[in-house]
PDB file of N, CA and C in Angstrom:
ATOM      1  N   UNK A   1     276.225 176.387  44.530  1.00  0.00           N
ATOM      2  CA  UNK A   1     274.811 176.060  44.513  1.00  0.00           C
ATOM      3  C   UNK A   1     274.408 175.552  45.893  1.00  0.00           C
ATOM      4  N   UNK A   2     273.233 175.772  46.032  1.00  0.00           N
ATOM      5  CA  UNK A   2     272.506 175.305  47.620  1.00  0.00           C
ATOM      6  C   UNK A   2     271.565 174.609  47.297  1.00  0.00           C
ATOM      7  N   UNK A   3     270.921 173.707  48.020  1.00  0.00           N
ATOM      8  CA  UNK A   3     269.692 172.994  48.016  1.00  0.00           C
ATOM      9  C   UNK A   3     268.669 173.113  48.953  1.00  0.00           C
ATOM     10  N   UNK A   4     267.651 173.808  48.688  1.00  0.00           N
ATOM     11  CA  UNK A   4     266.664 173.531  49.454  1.00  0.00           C
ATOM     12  C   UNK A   4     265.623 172.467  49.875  1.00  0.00           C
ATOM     13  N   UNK A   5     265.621 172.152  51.535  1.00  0.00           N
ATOM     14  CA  UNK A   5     265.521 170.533  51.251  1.00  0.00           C
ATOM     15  C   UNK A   5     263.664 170.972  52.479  1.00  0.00           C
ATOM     16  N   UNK A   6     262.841 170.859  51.945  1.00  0.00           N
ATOM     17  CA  UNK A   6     261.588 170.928  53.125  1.00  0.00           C
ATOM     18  C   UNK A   6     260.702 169.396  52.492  1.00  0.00           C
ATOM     19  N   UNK A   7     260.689 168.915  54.113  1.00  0.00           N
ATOM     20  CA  UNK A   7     259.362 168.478  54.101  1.00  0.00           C
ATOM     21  C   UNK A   7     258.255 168.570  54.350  1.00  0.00           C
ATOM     22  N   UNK A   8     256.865 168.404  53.475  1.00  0.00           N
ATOM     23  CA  UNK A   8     255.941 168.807  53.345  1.00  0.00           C
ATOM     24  C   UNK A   8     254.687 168.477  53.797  1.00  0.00           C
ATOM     25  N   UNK A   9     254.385 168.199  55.000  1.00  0.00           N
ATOM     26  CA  UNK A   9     253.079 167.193  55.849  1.00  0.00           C
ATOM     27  C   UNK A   9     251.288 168.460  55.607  1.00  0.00           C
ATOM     28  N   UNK A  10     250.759 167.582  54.636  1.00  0.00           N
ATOM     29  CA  UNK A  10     249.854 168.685  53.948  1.00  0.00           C
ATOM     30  C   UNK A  10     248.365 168.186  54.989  1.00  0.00           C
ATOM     31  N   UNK A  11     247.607 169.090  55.514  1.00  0.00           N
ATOM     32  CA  UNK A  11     246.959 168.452  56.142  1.00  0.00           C
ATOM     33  C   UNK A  11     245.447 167.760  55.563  1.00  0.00           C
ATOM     34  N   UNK A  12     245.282 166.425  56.381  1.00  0.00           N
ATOM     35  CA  UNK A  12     244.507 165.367  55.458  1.00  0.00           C
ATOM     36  C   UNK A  12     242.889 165.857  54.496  1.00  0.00           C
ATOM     37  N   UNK A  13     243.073 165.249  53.509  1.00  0.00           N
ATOM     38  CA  UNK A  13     242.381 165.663  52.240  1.00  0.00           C
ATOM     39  C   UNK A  13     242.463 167.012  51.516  1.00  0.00           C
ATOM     40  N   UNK A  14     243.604 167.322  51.685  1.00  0.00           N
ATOM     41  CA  UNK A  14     243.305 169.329  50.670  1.00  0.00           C
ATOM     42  C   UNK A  14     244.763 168.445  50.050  1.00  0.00           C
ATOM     43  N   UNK A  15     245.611 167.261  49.745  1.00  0.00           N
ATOM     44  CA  UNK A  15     246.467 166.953  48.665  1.00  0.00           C
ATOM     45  C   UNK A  15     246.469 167.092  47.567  1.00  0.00           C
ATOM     46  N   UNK A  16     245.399 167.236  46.557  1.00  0.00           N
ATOM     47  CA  UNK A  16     244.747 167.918  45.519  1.00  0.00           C
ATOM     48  C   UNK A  16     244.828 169.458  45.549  1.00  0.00           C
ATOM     49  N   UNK A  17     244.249 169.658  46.155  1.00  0.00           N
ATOM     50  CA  UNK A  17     244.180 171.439  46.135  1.00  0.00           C
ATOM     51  C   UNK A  17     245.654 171.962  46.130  1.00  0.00           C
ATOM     52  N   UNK A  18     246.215 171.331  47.562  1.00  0.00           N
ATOM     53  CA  UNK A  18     247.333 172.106  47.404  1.00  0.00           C
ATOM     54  C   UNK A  18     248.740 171.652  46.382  1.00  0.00           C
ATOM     55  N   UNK A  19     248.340 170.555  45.164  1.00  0.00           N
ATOM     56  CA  UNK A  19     249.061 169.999  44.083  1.00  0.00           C
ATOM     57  C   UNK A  19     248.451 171.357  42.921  1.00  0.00           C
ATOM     58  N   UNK A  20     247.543 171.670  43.681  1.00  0.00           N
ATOM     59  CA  UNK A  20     246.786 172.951  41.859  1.00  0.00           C
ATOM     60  C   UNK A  20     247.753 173.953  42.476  1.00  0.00           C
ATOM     61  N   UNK A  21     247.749 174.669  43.952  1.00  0.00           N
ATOM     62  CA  UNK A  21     248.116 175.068  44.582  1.00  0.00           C
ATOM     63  C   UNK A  21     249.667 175.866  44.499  1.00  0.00           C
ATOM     64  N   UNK A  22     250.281 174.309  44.416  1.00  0.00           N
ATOM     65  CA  UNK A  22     251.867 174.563  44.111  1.00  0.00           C
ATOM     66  C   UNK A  22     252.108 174.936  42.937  1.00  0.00           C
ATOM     67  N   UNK A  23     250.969 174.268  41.979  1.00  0.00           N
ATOM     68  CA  UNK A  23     251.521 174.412  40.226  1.00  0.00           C
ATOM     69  C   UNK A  23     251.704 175.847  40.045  1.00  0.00           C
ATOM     70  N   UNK A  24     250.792 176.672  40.828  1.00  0.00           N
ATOM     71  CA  UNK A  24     250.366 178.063  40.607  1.00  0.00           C
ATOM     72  C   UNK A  24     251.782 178.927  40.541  1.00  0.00           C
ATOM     73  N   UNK A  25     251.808 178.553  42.449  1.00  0.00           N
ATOM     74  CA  UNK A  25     253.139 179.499  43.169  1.00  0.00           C
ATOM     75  C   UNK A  25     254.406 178.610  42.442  1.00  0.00           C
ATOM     76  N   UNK A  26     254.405 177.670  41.550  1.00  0.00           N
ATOM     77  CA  UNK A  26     256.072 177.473  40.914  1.00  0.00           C
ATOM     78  C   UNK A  26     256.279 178.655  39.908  1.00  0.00           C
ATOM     79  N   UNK A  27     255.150 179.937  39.601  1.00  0.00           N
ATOM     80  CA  UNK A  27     255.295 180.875  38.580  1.00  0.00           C
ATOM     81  C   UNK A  27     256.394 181.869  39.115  1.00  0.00           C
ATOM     82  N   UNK A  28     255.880 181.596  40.865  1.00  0.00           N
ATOM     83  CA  UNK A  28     256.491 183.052  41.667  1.00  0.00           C
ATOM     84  C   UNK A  28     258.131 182.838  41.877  1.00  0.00           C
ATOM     85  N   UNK A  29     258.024 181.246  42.233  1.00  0.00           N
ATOM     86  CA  UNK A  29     259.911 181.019  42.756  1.00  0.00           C
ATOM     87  C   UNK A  29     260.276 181.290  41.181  1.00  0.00           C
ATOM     88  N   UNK A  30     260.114 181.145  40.455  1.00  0.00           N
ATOM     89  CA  UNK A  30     261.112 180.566  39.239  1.00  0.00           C
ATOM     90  C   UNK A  30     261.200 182.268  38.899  1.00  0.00           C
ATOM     91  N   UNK A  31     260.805 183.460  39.020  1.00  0.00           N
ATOM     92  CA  UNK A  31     260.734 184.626  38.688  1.00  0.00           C
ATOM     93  C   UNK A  31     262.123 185.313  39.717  1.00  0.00           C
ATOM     94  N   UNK A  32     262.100 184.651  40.894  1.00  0.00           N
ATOM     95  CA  UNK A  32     263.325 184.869  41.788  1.00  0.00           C
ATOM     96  C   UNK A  32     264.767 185.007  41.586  1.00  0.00           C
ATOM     97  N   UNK A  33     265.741 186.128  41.121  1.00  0.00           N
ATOM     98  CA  UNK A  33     267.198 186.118  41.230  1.00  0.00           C
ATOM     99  C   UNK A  33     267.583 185.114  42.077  1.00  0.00           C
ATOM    100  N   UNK A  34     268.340 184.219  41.513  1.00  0.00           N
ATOM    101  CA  UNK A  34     268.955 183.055  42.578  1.00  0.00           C
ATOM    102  C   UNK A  34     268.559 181.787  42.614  1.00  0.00           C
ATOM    103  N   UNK A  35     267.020 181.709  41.633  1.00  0.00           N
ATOM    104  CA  UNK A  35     266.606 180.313  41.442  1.00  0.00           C
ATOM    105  C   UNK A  35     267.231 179.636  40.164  1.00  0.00           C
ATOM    106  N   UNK A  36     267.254 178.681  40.681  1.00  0.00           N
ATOM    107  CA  UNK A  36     267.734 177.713  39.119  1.00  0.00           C
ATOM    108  C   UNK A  36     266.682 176.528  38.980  1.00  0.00           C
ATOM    109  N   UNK A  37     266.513 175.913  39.786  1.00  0.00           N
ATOM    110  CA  UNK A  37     265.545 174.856  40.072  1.00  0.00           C
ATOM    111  C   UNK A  37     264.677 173.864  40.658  1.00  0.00           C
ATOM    112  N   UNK A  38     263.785 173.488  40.550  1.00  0.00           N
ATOM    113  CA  UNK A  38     263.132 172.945  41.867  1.00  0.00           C
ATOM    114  C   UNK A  38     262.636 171.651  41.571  1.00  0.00           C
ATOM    115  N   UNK A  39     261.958 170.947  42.216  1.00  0.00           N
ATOM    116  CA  UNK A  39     261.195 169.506  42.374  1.00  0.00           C
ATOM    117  C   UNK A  39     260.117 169.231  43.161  1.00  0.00           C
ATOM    118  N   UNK A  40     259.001 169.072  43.083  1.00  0.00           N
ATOM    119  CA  UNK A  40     258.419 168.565  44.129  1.00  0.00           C
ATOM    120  C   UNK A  40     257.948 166.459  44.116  1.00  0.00           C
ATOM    121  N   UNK A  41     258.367 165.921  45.154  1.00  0.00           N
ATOM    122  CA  UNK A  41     258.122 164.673  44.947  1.00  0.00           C
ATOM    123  C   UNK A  41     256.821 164.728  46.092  1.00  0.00           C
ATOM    124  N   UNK A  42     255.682 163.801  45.193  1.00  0.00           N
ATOM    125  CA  UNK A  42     254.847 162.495  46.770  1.00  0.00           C
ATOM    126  C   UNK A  42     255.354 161.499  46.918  1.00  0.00           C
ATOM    127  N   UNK A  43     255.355 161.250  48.523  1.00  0.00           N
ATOM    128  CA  UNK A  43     255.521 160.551  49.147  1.00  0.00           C
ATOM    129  C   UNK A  43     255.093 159.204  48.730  1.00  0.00           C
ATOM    130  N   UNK A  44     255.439 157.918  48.840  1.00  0.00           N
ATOM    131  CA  UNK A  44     254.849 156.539  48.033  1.00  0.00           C
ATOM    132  C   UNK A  44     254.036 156.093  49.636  1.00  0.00           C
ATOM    133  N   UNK A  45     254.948 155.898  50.730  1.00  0.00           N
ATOM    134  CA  UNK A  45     254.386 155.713  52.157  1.00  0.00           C
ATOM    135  C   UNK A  45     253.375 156.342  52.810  1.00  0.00           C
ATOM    136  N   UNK A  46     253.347 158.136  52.633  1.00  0.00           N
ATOM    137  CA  UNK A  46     252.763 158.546  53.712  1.00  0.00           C
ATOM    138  C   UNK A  46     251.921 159.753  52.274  1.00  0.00           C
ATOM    139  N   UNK A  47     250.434 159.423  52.038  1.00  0.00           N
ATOM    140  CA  UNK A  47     249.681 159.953  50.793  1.00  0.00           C
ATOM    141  C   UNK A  47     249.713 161.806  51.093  1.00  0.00           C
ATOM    142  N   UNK A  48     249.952 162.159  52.198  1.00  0.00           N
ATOM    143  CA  UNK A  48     250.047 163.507  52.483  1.00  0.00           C
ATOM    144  C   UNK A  48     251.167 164.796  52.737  1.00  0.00           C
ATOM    145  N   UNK A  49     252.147 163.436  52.492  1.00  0.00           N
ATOM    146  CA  UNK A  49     253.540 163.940  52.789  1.00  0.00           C
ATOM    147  C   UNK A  49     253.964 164.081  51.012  1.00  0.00           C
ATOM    148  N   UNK A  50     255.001 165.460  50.858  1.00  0.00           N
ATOM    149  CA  UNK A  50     255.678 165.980  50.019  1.00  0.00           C
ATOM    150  C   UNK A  50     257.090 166.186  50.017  1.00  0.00           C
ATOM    151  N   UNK A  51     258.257 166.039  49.396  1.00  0.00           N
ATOM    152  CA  UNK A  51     259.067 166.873  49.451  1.00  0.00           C
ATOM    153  C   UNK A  51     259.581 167.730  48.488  1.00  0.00           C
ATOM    154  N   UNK A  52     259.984 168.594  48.829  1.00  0.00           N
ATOM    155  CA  UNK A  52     260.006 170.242  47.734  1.00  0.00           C
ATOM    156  C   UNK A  52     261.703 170.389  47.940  1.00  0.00           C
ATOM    157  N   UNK A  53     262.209 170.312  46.705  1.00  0.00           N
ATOM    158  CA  UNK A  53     263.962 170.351  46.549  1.00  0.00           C
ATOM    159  C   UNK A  53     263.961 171.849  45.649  1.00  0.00           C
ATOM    160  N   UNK A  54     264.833 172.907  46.061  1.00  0.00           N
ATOM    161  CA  UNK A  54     264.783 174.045  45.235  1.00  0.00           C
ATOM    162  C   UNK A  54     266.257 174.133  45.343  1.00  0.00           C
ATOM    163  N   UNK A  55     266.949 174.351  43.997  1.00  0.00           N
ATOM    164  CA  UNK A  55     268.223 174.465  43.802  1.00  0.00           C
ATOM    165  C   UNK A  55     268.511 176.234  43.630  1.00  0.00           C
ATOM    166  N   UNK A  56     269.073 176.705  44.517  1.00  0.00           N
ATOM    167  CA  UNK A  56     269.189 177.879  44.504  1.00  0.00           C
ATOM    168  C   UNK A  56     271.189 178.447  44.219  1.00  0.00           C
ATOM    169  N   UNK A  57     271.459 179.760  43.821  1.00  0.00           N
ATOM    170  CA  UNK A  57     272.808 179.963  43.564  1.00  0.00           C
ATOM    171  C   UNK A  57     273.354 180.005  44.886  1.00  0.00           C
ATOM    172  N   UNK A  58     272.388 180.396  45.929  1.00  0.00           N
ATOM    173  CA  UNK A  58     273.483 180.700  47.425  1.00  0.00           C
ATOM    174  C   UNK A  58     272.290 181.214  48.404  1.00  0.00           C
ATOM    175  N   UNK A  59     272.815 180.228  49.866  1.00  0.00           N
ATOM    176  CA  UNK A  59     271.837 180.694  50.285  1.00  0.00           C
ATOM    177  C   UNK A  59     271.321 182.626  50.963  1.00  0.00           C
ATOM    178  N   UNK A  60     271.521 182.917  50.564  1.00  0.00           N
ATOM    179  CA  UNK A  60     271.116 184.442  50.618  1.00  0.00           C
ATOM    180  C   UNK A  60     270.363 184.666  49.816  1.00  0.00           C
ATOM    181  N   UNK A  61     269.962 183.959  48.396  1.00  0.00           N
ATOM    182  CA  UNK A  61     268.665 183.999  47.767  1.00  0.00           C
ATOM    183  C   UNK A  61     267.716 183.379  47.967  1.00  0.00           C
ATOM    184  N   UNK A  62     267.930 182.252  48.732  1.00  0.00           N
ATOM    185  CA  UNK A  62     266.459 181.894  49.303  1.00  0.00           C
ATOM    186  C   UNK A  62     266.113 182.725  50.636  1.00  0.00           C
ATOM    187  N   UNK A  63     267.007 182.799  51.829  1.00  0.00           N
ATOM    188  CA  UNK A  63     266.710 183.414  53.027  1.00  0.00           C
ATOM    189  C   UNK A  63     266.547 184.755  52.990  1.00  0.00           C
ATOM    190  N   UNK A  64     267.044 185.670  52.191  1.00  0.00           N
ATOM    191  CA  UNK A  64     267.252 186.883  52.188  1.00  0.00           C
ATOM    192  C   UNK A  64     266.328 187.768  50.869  1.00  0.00           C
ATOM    193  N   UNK A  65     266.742 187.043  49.336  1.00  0.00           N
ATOM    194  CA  UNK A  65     266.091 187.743  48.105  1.00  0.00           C
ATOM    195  C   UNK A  65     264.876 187.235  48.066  1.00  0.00           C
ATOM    196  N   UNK A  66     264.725 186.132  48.589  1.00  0.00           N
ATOM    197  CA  UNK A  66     262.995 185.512  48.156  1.00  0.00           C
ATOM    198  C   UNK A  66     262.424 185.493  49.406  1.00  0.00           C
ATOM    199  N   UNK A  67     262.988 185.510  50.365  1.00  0.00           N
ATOM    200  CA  UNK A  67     262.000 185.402  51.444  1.00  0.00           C
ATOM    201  C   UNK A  67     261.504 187.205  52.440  1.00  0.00           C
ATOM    202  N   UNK A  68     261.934 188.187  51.523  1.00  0.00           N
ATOM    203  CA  UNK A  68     261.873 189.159  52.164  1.00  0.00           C
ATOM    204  C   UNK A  68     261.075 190.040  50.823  1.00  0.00           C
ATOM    205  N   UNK A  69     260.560 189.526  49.674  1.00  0.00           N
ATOM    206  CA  UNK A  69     260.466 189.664  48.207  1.00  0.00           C
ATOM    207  C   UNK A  69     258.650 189.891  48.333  1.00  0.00           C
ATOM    208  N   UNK A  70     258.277 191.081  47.958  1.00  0.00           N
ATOM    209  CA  UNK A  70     256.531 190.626  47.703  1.00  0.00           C
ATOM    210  C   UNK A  70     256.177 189.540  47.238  1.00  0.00           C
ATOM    211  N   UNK A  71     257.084 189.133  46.229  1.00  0.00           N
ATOM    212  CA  UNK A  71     255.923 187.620  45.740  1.00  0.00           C
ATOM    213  C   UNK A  71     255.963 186.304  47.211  1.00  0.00           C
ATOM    214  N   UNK A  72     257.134 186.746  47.861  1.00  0.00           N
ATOM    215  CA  UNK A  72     257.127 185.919  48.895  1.00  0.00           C
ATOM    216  C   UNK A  72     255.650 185.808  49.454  1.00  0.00           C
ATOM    217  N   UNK A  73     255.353 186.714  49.834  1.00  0.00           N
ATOM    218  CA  UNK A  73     253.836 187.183  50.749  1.00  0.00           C
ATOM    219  C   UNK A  73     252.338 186.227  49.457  1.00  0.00           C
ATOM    220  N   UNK A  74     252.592 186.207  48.333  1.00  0.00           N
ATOM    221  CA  UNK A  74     251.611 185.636  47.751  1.00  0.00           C
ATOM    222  C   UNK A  74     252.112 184.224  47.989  1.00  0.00           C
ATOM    223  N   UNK A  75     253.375 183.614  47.558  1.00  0.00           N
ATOM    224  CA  UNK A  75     253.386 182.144  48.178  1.00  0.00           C
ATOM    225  C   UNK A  75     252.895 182.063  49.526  1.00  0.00           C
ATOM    226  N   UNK A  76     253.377 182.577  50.462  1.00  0.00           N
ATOM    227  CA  UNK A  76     252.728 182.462  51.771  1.00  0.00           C
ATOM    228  C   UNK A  76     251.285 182.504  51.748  1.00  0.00           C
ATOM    229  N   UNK A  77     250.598 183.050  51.334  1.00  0.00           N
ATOM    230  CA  UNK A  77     249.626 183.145  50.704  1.00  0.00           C
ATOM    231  C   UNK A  77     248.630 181.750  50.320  1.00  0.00           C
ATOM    232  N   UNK A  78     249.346 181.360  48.966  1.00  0.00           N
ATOM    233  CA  UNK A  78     248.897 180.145  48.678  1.00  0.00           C
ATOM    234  C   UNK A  78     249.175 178.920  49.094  1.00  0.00           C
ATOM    235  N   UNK A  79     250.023 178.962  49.761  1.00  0.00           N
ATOM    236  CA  UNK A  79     251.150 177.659  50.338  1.00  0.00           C
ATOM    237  C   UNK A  79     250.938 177.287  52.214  1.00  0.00           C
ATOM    238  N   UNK A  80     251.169 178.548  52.495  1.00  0.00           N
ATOM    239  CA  UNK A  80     251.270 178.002  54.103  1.00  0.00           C
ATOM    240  C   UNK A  80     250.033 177.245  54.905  1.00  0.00           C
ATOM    241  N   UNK A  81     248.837 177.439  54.573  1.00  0.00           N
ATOM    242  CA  UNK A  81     247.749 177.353  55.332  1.00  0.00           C
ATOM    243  C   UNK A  81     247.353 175.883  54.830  1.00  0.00           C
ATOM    244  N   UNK A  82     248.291 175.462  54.261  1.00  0.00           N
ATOM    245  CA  UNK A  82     247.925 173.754  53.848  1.00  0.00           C
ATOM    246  C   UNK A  82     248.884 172.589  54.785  1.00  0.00           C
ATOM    247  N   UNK A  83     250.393 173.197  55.181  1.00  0.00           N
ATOM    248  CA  UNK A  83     250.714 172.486  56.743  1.00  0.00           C
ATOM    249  C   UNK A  83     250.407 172.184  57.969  1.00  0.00           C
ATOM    250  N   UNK A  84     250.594 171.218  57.904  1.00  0.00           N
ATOM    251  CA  UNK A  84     250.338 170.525  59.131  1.00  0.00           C
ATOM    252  C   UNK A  84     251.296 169.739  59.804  1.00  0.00           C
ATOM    253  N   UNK A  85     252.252 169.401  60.527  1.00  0.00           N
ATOM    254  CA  UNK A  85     252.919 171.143  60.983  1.00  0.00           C
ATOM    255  C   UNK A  85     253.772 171.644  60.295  1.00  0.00           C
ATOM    256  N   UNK A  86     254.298 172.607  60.537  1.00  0.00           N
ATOM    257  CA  UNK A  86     254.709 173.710  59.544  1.00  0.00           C
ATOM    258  C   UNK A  86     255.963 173.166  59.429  1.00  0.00           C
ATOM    259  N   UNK A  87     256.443 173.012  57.907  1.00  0.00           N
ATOM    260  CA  UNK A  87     258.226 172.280  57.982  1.00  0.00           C
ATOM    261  C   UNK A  87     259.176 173.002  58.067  1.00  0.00           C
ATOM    262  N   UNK A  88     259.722 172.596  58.241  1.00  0.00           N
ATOM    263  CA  UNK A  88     261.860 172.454  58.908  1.00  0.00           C
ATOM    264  C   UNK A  88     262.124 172.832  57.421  1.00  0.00           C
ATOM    265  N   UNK A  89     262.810 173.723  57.394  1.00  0.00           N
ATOM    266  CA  UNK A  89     263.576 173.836  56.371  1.00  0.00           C
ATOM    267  C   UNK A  89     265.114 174.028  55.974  1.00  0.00           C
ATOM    268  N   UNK A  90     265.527 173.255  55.477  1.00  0.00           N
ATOM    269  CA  UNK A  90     266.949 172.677  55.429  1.00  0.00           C
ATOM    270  C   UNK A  90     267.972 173.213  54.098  1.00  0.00           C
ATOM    271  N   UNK A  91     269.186 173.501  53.987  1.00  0.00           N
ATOM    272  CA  UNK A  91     269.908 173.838  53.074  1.00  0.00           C
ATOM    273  C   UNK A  91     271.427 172.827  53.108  1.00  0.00           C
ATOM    274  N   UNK A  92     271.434 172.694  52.070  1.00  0.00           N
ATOM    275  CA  UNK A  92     272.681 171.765  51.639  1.00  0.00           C
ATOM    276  C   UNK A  92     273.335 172.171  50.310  1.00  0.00           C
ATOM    277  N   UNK A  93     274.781 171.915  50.934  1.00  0.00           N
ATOM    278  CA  UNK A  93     276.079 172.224  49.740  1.00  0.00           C
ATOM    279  C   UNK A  93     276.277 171.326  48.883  1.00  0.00           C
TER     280      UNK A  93
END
């Protein structure tokens, strides 16, 4: 199993939108070969900051099956244009 570890700096006042936002695109990851599970936490310190934990079987299904995947292009879609700046994204064993 892998972990997908991003943090999420949403830019100020669309935290709402992009909370309807995510609920949407959790339809698209969870449809993904290779997903098992995800999380999103807010931040208690910083009201705009997120972090998004996705438990995947290996990373070649997040970098490779989901990120090269049409539904990829609709998360991008609904998701990207709400960073500020765009996050680091991290994987752990």
């Amino acid at each position: 199993m892998v972990l997908e570890v991003a943090i999420l700096n949403i830019k100020e006042g669309l935290s709402k939108e992009f909370e309807q936002s995510i609920a949407h695109a959790s339809s698209i990851i969870v449809s993904i070969k290779g997903y098992l599970s995800h999380q999103l936490k807010k931040c208690i310190e910083v009201e705009s900051q997120y972090i998004r934990l996705v438990n995947w079987e290996t990373l070649e299904d997040h970098e490779i099956r989901f990120r090269n995947s049409p539904e990829y292009q609709n998360w991008k879609k609904l998701l990207h244009h709400f960073y500020e700046p765009f996050p680091e994204v991290f994987h752990y064993k």
